[in-house]
C-alpha atoms as a PDB file:
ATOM      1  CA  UNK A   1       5.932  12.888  17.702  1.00  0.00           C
ATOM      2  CA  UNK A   2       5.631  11.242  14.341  1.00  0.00           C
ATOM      3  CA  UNK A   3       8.174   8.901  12.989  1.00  0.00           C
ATOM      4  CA  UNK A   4       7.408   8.262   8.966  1.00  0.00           C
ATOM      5  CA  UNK A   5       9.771   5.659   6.844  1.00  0.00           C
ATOM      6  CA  UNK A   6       9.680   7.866   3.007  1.00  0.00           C
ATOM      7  CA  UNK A   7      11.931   5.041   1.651  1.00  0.00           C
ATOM      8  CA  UNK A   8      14.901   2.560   2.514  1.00  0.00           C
ATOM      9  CA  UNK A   9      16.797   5.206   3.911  1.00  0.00           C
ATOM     10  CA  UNK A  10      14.621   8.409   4.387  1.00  0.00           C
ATOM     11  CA  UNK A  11      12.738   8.589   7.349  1.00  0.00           C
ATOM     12  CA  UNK A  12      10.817  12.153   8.633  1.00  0.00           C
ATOM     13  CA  UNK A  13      10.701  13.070  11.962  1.00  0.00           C
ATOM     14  CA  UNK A  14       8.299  15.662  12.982  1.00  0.00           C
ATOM     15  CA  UNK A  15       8.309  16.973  16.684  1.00  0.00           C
ATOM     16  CA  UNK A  16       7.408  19.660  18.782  1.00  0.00           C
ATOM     17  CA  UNK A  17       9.403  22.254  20.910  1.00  0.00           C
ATOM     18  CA  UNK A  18       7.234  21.079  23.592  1.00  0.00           C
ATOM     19  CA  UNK A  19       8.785  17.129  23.015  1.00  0.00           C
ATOM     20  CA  UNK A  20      12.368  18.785  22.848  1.00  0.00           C
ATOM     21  CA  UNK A  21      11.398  20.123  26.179  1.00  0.00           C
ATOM     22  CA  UNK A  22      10.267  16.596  27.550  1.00  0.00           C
ATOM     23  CA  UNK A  23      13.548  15.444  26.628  1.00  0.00           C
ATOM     24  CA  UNK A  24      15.516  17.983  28.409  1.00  0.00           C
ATOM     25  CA  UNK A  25      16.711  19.689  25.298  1.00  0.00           C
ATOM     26  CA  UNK A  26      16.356  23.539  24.572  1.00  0.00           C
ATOM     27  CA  UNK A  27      15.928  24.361  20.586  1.00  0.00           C
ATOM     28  CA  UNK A  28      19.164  26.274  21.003  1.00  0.00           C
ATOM     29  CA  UNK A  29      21.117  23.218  22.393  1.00  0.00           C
ATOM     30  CA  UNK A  30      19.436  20.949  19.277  1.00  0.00           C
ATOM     31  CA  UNK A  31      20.240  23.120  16.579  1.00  0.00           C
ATOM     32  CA  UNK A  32      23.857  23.010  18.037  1.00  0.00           C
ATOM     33  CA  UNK A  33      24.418  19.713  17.626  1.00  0.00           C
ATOM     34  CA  UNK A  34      25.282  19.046  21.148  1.00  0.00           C
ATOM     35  CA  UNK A  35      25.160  15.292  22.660  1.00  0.00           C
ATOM     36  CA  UNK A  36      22.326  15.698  23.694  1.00  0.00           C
ATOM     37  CA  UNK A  37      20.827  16.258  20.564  1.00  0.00           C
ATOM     38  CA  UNK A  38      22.581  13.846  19.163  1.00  0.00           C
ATOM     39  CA  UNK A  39      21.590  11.342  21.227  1.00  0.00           C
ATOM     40  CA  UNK A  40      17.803  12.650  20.716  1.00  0.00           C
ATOM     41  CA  UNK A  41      18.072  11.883  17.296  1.00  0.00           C
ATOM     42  CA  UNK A  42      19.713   8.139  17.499  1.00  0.00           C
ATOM     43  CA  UNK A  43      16.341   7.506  20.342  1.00  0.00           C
ATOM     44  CA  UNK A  44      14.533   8.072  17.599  1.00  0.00           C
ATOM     45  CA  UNK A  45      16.547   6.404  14.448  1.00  0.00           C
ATOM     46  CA  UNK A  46      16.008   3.377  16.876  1.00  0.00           C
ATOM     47  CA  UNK A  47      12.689   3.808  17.277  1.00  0.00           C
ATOM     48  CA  UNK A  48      12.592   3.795  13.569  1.00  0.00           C
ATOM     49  CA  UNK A  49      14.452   0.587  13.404  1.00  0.00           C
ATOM     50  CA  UNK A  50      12.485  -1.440  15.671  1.00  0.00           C
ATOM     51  CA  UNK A  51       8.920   0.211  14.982  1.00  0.00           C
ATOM     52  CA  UNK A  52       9.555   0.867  10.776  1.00  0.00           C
ATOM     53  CA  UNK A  53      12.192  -1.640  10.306  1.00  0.00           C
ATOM     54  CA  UNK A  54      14.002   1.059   9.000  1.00  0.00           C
ATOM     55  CA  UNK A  55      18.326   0.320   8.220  1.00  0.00           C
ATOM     56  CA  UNK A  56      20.441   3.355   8.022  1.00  0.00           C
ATOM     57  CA  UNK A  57      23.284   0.508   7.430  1.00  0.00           C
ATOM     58  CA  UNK A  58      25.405   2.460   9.686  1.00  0.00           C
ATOM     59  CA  UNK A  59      25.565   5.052   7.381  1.00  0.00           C
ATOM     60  CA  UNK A  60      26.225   8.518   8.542  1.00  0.00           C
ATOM     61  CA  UNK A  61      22.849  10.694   8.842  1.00  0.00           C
ATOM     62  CA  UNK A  62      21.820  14.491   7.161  1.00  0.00           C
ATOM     63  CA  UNK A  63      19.379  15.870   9.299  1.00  0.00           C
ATOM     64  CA  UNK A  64      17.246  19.073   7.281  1.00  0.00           C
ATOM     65  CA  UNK A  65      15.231  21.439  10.050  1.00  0.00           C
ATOM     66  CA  UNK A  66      11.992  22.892   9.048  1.00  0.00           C
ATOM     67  CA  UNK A  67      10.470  25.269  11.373  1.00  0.00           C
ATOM     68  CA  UNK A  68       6.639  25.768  10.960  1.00  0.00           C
ATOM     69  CA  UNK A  69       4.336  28.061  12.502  1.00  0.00           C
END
């Protein structure tokens, strides 16, 4: 996994289906914006805050999915 602060309030996540996995989440349950997945992604925001510093100022989030082969 790979946590990268682009600006003040971009950050890009990249991850693998095998990391979804780890977590307990199937790529069909993440791309339906479950709670699980939603909970996945605010692990990592706060990973981003305490390891990037990063402040979404409680703002709400846009997620964009890019699958790669």
């Amino acid at each position: 996994m790979k946590i990268e602060l682009l600006n003040d309030n971009k950050l890009k996540i990249t991850f693998t289906h095998l990391e979804l996995s780890d977590n307990h989440i199937s790529l069909h349950s993440f791309l339906s914006d479950t709670n699980s997945s939603n909970n996945f992604i605010n692990a990592l925001i706060e990973i981003a805050k305490n390891k990037l510093n990063f402040n979404n100022q409680n703002l709400p989030i846009k997620s964009e999915i890019y699958f790669l082969n």
